[in-house]
PDB file of N, CA and C in Angstrom:
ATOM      1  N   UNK A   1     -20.565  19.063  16.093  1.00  0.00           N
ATOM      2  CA  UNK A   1     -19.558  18.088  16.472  1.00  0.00           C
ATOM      3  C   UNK A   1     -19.304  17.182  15.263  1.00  0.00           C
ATOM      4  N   UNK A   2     -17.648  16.889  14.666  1.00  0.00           N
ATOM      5  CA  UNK A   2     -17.316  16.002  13.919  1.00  0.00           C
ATOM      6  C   UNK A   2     -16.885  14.838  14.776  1.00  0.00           C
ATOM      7  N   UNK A   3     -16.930  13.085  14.065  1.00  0.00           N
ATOM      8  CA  UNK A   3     -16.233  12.628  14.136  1.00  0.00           C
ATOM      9  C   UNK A   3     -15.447  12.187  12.938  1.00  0.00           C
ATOM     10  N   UNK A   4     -13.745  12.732  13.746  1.00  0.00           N
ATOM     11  CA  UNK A   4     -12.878  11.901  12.351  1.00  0.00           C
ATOM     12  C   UNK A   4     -12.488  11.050  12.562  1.00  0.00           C
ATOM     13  N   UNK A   5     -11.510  10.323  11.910  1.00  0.00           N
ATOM     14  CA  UNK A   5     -10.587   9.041  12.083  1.00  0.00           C
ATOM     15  C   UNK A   5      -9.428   9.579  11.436  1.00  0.00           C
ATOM     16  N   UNK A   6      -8.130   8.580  12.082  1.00  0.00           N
ATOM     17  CA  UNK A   6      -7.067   8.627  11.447  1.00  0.00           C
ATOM     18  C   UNK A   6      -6.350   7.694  11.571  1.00  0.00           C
ATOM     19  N   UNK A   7      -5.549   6.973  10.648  1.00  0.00           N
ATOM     20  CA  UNK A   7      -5.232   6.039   9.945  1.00  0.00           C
ATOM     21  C   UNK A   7      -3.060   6.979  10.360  1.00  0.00           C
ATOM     22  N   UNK A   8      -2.827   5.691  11.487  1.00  0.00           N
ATOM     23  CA  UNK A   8      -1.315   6.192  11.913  1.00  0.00           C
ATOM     24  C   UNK A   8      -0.779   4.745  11.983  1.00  0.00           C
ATOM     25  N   UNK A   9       0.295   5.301  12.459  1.00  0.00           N
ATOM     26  CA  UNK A   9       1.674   3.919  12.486  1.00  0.00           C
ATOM     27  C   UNK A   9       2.328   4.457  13.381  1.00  0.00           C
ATOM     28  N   UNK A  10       3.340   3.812  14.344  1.00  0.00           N
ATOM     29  CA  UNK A  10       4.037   4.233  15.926  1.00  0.00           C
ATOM     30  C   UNK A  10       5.073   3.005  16.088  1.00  0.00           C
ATOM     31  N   UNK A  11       5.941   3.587  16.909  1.00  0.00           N
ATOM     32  CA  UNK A  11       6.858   2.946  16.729  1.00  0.00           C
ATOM     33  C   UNK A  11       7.014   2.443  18.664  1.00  0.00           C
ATOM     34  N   UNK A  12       5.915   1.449  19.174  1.00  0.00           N
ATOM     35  CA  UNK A  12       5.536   1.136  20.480  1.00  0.00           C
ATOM     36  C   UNK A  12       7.163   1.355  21.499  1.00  0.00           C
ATOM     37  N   UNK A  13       8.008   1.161  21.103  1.00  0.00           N
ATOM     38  CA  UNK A  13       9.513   1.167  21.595  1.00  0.00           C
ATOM     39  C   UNK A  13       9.266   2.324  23.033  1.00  0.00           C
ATOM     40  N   UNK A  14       8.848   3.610  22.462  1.00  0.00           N
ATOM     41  CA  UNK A  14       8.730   4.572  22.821  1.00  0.00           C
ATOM     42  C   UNK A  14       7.863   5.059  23.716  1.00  0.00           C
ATOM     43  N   UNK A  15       7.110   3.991  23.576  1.00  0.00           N
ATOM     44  CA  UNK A  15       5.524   4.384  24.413  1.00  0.00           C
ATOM     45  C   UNK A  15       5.701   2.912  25.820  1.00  0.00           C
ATOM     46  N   UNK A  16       4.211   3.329  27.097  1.00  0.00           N
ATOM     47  CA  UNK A  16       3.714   2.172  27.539  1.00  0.00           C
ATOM     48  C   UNK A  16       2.477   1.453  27.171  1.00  0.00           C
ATOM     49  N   UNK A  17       2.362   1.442  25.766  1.00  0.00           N
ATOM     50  CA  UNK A  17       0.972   0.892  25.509  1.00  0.00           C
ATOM     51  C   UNK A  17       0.282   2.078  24.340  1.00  0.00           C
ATOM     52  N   UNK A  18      -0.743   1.490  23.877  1.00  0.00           N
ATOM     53  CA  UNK A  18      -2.045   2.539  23.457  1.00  0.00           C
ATOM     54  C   UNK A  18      -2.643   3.482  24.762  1.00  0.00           C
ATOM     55  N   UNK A  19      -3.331   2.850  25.787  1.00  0.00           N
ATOM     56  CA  UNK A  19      -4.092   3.744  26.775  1.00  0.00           C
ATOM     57  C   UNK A  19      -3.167   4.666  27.486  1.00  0.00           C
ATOM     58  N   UNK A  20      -3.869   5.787  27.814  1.00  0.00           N
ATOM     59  CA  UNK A  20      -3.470   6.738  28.761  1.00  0.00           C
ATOM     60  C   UNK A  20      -3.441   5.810  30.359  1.00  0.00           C
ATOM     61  N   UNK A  21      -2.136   6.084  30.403  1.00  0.00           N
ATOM     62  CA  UNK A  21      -1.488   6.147  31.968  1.00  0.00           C
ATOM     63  C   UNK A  21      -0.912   6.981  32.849  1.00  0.00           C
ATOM     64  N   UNK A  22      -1.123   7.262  33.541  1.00  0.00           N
ATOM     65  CA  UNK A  22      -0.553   8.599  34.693  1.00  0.00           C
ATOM     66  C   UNK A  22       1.478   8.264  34.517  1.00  0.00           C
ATOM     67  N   UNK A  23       1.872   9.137  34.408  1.00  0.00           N
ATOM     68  CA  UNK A  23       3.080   9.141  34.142  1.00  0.00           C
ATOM     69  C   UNK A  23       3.665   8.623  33.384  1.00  0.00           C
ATOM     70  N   UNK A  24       2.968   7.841  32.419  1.00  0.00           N
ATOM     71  CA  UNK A  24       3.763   7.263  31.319  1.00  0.00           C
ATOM     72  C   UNK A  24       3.194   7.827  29.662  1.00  0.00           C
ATOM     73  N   UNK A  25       4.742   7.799  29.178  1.00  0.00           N
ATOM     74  CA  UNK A  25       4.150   8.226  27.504  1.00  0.00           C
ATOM     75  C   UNK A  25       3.571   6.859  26.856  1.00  0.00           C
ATOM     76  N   UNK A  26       2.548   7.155  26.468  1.00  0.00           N
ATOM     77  CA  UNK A  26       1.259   6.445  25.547  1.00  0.00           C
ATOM     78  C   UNK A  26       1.054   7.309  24.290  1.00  0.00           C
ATOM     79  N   UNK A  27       0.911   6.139  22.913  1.00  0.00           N
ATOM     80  CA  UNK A  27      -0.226   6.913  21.948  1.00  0.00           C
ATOM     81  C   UNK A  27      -1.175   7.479  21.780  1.00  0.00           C
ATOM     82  N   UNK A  28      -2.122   7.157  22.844  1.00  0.00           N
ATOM     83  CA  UNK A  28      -3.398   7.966  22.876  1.00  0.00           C
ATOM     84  C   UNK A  28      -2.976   9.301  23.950  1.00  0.00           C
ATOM     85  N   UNK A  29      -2.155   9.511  24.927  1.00  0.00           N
ATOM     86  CA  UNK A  29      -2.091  10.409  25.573  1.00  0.00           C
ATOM     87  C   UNK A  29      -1.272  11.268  24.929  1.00  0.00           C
ATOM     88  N   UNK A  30      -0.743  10.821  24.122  1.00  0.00           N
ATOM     89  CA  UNK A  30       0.524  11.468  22.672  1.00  0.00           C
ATOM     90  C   UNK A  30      -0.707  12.572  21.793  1.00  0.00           C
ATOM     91  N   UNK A  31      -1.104  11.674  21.190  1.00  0.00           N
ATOM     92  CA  UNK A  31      -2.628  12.284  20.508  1.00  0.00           C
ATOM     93  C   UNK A  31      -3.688  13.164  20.950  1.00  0.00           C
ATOM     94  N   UNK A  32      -3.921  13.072  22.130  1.00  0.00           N
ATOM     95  CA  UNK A  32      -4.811  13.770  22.899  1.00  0.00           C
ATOM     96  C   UNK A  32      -4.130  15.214  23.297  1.00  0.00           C
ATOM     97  N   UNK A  33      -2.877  14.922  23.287  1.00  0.00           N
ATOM     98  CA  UNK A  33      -2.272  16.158  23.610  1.00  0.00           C
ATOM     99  C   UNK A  33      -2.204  17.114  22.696  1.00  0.00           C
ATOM    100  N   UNK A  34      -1.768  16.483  21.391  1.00  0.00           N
ATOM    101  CA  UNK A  34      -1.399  17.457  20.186  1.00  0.00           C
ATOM    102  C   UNK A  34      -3.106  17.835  19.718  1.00  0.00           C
ATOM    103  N   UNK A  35      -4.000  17.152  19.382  1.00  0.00           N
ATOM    104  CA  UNK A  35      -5.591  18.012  19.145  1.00  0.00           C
ATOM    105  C   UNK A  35      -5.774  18.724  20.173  1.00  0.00           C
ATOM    106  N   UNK A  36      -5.515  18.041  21.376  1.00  0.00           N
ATOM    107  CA  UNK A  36      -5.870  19.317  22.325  1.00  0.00           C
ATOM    108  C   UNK A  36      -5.011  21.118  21.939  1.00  0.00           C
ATOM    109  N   UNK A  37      -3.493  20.739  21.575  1.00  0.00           N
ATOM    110  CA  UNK A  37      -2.757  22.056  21.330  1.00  0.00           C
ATOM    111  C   UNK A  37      -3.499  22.652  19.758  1.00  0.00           C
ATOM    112  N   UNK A  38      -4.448  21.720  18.861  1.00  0.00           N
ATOM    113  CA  UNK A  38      -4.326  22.533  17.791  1.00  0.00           C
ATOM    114  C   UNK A  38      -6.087  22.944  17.855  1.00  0.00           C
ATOM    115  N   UNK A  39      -6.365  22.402  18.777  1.00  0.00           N
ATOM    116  CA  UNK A  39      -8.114  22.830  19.292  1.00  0.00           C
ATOM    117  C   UNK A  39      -8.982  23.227  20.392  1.00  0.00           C
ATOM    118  N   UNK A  40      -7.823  22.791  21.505  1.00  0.00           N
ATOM    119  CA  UNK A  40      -7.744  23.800  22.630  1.00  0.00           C
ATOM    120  C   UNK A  40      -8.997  22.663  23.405  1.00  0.00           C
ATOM    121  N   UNK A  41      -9.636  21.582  22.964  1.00  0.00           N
ATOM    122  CA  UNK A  41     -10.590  20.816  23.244  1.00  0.00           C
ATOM    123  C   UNK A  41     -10.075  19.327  24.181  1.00  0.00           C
ATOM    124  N   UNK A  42     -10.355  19.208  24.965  1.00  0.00           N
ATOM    125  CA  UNK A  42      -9.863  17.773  25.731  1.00  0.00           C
ATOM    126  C   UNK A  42     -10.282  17.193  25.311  1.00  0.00           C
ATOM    127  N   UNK A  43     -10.021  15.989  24.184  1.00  0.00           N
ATOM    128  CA  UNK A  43     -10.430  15.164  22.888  1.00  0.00           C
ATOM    129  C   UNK A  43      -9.195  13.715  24.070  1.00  0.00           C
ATOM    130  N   UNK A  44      -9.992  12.438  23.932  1.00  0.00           N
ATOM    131  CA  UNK A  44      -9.371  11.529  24.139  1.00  0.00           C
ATOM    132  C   UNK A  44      -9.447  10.462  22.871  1.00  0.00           C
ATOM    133  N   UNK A  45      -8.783  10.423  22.181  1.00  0.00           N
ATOM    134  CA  UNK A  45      -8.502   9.344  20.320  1.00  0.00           C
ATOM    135  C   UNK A  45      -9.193   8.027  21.588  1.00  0.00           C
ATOM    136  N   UNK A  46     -10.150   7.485  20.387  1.00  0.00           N
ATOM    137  CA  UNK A  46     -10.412   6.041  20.715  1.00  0.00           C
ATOM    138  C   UNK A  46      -9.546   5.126  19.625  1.00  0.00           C
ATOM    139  N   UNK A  47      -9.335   3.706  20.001  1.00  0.00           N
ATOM    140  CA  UNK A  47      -9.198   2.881  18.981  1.00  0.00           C
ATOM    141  C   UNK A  47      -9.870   1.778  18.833  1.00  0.00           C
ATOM    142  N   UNK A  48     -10.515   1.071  18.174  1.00  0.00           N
ATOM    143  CA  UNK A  48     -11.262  -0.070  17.519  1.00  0.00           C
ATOM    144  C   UNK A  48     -10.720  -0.881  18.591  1.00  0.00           C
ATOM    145  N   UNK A  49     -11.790  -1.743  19.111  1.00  0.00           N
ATOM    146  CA  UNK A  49     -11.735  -3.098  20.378  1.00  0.00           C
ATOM    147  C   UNK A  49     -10.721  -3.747  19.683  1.00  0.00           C
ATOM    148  N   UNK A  50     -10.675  -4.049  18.501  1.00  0.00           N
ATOM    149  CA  UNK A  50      -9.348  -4.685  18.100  1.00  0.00           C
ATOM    150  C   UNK A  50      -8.053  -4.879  16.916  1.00  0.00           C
ATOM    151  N   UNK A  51      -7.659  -3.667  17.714  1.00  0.00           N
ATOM    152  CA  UNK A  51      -6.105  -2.867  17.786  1.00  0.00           C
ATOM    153  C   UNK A  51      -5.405  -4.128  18.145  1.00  0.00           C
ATOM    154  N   UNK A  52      -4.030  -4.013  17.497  1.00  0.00           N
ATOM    155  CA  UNK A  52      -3.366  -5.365  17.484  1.00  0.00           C
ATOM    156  C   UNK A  52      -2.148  -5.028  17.855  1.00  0.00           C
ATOM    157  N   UNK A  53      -1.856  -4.249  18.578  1.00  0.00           N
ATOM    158  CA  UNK A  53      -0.997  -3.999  19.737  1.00  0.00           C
ATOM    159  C   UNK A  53       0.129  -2.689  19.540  1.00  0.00           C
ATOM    160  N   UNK A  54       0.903  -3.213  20.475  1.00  0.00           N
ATOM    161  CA  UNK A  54       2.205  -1.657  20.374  1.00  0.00           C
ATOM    162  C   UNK A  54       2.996  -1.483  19.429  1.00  0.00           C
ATOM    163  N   UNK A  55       2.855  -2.724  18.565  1.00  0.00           N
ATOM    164  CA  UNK A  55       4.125  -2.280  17.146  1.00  0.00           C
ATOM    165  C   UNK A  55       2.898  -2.340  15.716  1.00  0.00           C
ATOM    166  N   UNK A  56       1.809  -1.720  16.111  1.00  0.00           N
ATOM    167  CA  UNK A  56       0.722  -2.305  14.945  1.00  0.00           C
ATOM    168  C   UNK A  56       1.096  -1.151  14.014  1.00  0.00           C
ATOM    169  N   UNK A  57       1.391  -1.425  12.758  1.00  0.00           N
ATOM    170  CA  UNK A  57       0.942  -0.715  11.601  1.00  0.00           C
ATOM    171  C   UNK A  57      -0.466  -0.458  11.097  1.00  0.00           C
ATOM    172  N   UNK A  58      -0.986   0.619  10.536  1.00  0.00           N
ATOM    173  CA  UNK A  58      -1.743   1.189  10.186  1.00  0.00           C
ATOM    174  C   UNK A  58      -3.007   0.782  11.335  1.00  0.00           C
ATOM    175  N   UNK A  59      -2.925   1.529  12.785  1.00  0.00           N
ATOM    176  CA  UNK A  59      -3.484   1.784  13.522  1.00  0.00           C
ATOM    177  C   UNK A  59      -4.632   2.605  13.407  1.00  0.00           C
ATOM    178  N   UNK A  60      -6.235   2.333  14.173  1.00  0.00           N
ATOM    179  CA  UNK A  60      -7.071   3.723  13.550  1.00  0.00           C
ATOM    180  C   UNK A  60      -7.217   3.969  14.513  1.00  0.00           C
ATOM    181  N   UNK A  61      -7.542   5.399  14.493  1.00  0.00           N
ATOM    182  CA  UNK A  61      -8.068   5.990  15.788  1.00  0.00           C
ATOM    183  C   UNK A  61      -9.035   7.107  15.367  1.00  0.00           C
ATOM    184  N   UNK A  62     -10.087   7.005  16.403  1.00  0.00           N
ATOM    185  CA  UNK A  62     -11.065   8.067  15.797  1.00  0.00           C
ATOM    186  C   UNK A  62     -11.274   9.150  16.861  1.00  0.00           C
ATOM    187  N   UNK A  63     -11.978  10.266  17.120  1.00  0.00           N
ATOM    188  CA  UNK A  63     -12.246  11.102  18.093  1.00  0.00           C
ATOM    189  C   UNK A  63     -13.242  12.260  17.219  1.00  0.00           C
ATOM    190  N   UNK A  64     -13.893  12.850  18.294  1.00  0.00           N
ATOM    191  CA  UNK A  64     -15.111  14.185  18.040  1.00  0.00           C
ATOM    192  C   UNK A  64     -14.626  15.021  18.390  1.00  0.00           C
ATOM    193  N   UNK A  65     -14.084  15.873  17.726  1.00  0.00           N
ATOM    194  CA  UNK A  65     -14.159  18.023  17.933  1.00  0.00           C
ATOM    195  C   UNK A  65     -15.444  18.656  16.827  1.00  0.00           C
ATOM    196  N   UNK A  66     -15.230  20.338  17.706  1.00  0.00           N
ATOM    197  CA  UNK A  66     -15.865  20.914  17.005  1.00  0.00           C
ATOM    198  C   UNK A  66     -15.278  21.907  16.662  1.00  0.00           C
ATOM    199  N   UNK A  67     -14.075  21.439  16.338  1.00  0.00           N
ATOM    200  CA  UNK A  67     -12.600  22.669  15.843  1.00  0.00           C
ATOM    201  C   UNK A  67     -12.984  22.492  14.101  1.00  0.00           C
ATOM    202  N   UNK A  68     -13.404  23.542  13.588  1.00  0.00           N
ATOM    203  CA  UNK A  68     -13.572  23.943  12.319  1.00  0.00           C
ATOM    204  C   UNK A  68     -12.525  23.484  11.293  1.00  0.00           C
ATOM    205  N   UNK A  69     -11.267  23.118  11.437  1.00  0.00           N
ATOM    206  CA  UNK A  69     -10.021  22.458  11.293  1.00  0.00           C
ATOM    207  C   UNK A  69     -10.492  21.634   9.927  1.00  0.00           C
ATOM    208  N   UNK A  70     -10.054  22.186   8.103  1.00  0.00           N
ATOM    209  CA  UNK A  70     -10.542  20.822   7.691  1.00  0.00           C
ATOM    210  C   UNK A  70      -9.684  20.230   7.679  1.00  0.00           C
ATOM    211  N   UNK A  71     -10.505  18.663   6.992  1.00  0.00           N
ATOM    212  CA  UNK A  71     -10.171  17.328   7.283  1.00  0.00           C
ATOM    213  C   UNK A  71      -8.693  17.566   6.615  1.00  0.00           C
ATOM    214  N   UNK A  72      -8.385  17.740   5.544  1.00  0.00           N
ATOM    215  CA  UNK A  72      -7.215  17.384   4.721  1.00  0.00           C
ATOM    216  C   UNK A  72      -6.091  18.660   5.635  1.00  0.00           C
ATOM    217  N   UNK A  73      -6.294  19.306   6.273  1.00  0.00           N
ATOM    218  CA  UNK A  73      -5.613  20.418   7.139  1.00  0.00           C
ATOM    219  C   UNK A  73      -4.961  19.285   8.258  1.00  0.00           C
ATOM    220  N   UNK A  74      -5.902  18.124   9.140  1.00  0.00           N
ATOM    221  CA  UNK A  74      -5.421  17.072   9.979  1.00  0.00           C
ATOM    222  C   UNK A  74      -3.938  16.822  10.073  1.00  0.00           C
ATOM    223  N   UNK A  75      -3.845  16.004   8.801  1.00  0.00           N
ATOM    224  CA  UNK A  75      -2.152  14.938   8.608  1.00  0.00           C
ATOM    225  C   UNK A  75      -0.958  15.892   8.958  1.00  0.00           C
ATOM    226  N   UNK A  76      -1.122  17.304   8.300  1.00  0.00           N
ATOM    227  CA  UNK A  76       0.411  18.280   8.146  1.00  0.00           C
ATOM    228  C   UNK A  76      -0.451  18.882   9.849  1.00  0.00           C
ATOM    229  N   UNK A  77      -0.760  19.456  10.325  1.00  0.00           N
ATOM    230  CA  UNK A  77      -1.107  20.012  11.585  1.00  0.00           C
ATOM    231  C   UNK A  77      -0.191  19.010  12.819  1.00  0.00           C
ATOM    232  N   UNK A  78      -0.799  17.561  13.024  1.00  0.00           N
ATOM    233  CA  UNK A  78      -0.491  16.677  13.528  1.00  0.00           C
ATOM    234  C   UNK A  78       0.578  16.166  13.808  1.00  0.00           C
ATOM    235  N   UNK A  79       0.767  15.897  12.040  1.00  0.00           N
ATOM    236  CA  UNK A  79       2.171  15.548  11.872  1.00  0.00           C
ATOM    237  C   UNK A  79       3.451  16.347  12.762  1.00  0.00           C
ATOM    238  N   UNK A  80       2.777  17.840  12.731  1.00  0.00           N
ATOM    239  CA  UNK A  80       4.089  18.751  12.765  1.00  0.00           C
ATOM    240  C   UNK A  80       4.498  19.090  14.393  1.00  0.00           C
ATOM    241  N   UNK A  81       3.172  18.661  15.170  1.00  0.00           N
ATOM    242  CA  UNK A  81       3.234  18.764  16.799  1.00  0.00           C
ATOM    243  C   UNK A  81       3.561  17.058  17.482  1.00  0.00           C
ATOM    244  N   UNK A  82       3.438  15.963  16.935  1.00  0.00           N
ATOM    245  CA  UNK A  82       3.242  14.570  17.656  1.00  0.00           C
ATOM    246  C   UNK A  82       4.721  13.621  17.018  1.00  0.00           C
ATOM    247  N   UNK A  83       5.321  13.294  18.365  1.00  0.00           N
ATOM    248  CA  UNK A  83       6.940  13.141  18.707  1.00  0.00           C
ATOM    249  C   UNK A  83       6.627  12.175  16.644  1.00  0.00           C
ATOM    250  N   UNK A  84       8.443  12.013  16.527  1.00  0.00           N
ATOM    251  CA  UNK A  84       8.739  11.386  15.465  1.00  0.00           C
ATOM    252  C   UNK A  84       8.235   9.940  15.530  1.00  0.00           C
ATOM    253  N   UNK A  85       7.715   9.588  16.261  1.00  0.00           N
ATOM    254  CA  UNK A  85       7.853   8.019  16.847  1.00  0.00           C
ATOM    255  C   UNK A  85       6.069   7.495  16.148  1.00  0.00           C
ATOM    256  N   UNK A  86       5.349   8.888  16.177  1.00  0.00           N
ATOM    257  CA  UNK A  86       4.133   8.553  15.310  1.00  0.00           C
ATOM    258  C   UNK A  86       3.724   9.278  14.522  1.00  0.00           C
ATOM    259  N   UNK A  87       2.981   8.788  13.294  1.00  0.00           N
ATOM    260  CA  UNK A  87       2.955   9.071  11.903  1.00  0.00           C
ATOM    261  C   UNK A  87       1.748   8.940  11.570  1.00  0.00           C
ATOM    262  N   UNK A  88       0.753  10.157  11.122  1.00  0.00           N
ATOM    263  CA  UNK A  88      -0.572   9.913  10.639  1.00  0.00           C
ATOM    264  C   UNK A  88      -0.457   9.945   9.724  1.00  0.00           C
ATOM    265  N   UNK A  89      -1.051   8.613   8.400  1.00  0.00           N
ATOM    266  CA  UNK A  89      -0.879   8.690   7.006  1.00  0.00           C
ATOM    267  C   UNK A  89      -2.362   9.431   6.565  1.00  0.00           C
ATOM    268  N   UNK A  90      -3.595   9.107   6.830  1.00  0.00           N
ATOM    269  CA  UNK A  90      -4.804   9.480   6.176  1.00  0.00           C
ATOM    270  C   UNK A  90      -5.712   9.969   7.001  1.00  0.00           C
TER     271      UNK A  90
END
């Protein structure tokens, strides 16, 4: 088991929040979806107790797989499945 982090930006407009909510689009349920499509693993992204809200720039989020996936493989994978509205830089 890894844990990574990733270092994104989102554009909150689009979303109801960071947390997963039943019927609503969220960043973390945004995220969870696309590792899940590129690892097949039900991965839920955590973020740091203090995340500074729905329009925060350079947001972190971390999570554990054991998808062989390397690290520098992440950003273009991600990038290429998770709506325009969020952006993993590192």
């Amino acid at each position: 088991m890894r844990n990574l982090r990733l270092l994104l930006s989102y554009d909150g407009a689009d979303f109801a929040g960071w947390q997963v909510q039943p019927g609503r689009a969220t960043v973390q349920g945004s995220l969870a979806s696309a590792i899940g499509r590129l690892t097949g693993e039900n991965v839920l992204p955590k973020a740091p107790v203090d995340r500074r809200g729905r329009a925060c720039a350079g947001q972190v989020a971390t999570f554990a797989t054991e998808s062989p996936i390397p690290p520098e493989n992440w950003l273009n994978a991600l990038n290429g499945i998770l709506p325009a509205s969020i952006a993993c830089w590192r």
